[in-house]
C-alpha atoms as a PDB file:
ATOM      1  CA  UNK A   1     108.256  84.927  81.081  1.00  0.00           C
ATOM      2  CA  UNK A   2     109.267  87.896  78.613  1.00  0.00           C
ATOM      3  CA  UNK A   3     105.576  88.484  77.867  1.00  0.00           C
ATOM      4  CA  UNK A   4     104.547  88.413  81.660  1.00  0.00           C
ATOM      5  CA  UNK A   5     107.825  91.073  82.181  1.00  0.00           C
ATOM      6  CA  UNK A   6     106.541  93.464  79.147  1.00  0.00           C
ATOM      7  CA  UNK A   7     102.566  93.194  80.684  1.00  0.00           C
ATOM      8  CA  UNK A   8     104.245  94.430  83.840  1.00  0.00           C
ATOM      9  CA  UNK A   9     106.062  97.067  81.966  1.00  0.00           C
ATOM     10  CA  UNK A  10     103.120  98.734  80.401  1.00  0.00           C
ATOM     11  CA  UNK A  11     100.892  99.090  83.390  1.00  0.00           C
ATOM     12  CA  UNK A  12     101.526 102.897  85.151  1.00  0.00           C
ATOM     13  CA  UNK A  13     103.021 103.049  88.145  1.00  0.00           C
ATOM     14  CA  UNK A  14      99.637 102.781  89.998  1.00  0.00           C
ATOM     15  CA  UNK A  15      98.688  99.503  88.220  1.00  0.00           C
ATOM     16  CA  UNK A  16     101.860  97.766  89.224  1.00  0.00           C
ATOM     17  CA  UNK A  17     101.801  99.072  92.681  1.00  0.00           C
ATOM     18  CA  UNK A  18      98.095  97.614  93.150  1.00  0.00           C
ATOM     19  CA  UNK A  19      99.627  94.177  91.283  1.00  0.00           C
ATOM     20  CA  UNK A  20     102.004  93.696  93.689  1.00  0.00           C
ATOM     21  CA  UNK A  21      99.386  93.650  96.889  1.00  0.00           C
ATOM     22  CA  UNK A  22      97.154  91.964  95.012  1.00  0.00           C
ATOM     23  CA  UNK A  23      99.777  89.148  94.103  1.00  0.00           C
ATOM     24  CA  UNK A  24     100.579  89.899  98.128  1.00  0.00           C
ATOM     25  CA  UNK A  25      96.796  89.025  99.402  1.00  0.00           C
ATOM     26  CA  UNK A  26      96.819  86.486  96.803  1.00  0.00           C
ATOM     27  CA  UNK A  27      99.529  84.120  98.457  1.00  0.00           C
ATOM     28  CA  UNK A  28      97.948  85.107 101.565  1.00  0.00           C
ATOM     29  CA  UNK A  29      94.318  83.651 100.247  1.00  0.00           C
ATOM     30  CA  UNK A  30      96.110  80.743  99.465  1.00  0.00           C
ATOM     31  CA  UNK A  31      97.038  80.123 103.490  1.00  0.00           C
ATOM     32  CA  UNK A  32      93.885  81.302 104.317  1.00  0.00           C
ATOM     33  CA  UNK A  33      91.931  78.985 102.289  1.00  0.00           C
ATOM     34  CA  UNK A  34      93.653  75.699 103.547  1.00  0.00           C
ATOM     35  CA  UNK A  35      93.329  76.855 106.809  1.00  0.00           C
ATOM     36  CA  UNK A  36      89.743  78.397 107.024  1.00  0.00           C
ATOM     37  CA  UNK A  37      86.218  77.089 105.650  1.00  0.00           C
ATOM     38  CA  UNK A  38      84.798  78.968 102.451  1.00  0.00           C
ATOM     39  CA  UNK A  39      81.826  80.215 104.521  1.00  0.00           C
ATOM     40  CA  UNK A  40      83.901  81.746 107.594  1.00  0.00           C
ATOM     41  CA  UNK A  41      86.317  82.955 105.066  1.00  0.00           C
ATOM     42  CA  UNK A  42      83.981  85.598 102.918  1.00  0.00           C
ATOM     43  CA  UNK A  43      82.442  86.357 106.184  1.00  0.00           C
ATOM     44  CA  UNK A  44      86.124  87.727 107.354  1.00  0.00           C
ATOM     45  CA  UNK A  45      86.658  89.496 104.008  1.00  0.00           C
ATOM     46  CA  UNK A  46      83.572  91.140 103.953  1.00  0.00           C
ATOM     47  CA  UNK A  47      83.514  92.235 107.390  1.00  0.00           C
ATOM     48  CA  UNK A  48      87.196  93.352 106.959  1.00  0.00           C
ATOM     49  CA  UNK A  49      85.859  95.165 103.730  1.00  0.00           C
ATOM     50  CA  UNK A  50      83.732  97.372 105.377  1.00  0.00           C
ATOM     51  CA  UNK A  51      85.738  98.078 108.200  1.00  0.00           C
ATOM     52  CA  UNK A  52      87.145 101.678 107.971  1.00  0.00           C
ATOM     53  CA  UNK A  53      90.988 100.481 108.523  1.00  0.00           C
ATOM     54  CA  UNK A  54      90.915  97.635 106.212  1.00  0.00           C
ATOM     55  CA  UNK A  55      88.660  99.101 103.397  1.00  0.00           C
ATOM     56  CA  UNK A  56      91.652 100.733 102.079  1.00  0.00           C
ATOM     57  CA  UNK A  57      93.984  97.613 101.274  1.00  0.00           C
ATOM     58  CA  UNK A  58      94.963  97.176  99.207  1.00  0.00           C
ATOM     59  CA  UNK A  59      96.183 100.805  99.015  1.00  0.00           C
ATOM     60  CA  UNK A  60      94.983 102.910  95.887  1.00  0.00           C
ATOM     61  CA  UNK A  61      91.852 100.577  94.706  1.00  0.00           C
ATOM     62  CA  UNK A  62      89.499 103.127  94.420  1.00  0.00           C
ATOM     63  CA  UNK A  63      91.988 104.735  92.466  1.00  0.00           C
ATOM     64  CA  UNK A  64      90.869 102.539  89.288  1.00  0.00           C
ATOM     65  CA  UNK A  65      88.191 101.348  87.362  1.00  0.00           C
ATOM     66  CA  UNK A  66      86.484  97.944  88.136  1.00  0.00           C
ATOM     67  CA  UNK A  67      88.005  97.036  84.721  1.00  0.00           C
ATOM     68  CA  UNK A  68      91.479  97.861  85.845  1.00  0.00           C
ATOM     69  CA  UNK A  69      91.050  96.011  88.944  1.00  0.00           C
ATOM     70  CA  UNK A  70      90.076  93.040  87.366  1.00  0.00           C
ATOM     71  CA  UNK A  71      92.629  92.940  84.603  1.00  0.00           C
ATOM     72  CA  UNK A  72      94.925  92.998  87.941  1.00  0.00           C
ATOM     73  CA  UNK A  73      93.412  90.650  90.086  1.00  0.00           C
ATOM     74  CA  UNK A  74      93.752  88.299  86.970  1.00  0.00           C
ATOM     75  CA  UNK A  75      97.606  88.982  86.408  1.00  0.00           C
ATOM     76  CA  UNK A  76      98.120  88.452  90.451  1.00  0.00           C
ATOM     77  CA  UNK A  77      96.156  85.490  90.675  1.00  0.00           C
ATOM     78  CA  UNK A  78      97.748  83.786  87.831  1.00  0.00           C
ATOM     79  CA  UNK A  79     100.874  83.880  89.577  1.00  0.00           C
ATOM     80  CA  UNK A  80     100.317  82.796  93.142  1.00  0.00           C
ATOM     81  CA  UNK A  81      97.685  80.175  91.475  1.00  0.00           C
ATOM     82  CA  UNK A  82      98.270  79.457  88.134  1.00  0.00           C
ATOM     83  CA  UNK A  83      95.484  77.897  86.080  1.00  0.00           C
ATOM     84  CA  UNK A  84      93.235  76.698  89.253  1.00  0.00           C
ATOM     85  CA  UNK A  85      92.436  80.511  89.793  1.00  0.00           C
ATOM     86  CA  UNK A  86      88.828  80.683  89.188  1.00  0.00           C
ATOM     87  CA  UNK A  87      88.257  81.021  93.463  1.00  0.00           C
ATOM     88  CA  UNK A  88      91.107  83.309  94.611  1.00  0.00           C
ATOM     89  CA  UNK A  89      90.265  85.955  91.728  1.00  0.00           C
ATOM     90  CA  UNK A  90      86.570  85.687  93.206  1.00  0.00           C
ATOM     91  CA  UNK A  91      87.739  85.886  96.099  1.00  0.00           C
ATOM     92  CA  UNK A  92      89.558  89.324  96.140  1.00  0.00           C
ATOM     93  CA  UNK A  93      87.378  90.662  93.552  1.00  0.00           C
ATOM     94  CA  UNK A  94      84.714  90.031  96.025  1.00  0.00           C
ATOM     95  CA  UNK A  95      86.958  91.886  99.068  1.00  0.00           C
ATOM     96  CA  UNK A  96      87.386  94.841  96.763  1.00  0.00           C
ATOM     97  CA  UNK A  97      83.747  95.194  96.297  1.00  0.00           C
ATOM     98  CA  UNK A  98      83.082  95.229 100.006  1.00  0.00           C
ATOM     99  CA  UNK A  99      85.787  97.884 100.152  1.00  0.00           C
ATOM    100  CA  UNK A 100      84.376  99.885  97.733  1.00  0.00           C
ATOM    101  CA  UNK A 101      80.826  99.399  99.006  1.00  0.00           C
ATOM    102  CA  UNK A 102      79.354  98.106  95.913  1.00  0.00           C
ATOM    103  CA  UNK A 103      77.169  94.852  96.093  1.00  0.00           C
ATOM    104  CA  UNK A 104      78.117  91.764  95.140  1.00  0.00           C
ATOM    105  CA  UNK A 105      77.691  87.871  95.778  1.00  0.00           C
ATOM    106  CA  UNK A 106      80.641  85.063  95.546  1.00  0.00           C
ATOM    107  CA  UNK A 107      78.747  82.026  93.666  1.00  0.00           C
ATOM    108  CA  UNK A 108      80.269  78.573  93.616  1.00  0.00           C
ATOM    109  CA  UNK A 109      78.950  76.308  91.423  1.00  0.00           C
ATOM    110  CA  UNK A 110      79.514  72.466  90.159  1.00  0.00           C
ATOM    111  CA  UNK A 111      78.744  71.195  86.610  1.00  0.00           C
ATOM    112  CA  UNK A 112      78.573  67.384  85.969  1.00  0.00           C
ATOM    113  CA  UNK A 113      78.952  67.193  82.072  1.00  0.00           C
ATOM    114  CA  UNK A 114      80.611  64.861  80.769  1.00  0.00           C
ATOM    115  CA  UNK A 115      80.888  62.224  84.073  1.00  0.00           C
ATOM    116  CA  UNK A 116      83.099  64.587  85.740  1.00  0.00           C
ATOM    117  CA  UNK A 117      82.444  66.777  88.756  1.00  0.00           C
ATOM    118  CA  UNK A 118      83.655  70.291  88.309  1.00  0.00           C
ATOM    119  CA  UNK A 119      83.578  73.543  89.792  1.00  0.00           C
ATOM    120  CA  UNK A 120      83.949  76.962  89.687  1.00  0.00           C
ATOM    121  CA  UNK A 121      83.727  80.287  91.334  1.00  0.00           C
ATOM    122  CA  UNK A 122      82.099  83.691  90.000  1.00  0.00           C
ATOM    123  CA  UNK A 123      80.937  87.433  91.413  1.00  0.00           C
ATOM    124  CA  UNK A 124      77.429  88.562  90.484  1.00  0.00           C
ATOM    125  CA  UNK A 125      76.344  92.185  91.103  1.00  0.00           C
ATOM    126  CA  UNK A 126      72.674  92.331  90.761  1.00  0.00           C
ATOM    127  CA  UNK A 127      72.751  89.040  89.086  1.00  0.00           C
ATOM    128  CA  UNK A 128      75.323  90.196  86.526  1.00  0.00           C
ATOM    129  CA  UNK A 129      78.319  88.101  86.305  1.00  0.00           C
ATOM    130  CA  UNK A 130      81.076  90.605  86.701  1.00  0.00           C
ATOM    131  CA  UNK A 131      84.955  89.310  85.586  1.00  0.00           C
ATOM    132  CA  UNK A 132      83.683  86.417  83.953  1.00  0.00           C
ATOM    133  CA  UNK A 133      80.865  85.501  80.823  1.00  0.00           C
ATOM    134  CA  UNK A 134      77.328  84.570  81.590  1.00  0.00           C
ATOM    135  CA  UNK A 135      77.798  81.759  78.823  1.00  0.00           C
ATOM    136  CA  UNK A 136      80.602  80.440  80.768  1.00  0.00           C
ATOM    137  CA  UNK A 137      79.158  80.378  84.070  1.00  0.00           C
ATOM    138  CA  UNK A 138      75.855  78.572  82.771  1.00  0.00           C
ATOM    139  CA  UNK A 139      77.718  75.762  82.408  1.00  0.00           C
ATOM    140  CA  UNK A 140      77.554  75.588  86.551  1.00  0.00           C
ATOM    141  CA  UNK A 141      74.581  75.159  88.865  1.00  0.00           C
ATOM    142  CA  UNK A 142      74.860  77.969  91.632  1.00  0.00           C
ATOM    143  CA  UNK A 143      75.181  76.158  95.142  1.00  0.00           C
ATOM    144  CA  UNK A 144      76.580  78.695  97.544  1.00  0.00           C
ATOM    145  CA  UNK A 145      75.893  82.186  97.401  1.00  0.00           C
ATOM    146  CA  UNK A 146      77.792  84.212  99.572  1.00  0.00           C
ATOM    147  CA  UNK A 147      76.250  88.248  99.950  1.00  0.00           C
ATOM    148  CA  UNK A 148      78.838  91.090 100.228  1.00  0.00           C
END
């Protein structure tokens, strides 16, 4: 808890005011995803991402780097979802990326090593994986691709 209170203490003012919406849409994306199917979901972000009212939530994001954004998207995710956080932090990273009218595809993918089903979620820009490693995400076959 200490560690997670000095993180929060070294980020400027803008950083922590951009955590706390992103932890904010991140509870919110947990409702959202129990209630609403993956594919209607990233339709509604991305439409609401290029929207003119709604491209600017959360407020200040084009403020910061991509970098910045994802170190934050990481911090706020791990908090509203703890370890299983692999499709929420897609999942706003991909929103942000609509706002900020860059391209971008949500990938969910399922690996089978080892007898066990798994899966996981990713953004690609132009087939780069973007928040995550390409070694990690070869691991998964792609089944869903959802375009920004």
């Amino acid at each position: 808890m200490l560690n997670r209170i000095q993180r929060f203490t070294k980020l400027t003012l803008l950083e922590q005011a951009l955590l706390l919406q992103l932890s904010l849409l991140a509870f919110g994306l947990k409702t959202a995803l129990a209630m609403l199917p993956i594919p209607r979901l990233t339709s509604l972000l991305s439409r609401a991402g290029s929207s003119h009212w709604f491209n600017r939530i959360p407020l200040f994001h084009s403020r910061c780097t991509l970098d910045q954004l994802l170190r934050l998207i990481d911090l706020a995710t791990t908090v509203s979802h703890g370890e299983s956080r692999c499709l929420p932090r897609s999942l706003l990273l991909f929103w942000l990326l609509c706002a900020r009218r860059e391209p971008g595809d949500l990938c969910l993918g399922v690996s089978t090593s080892l007898n066990k089903l798994d899966g996981h979620a990713w953004v690609e820009q132009g087939g780069i994986v973007v928040g995550d490693t390409r070694t990690f995400t070869d691991r998964y076959t792609p089944f869903l691709r959802f375009p920004a």
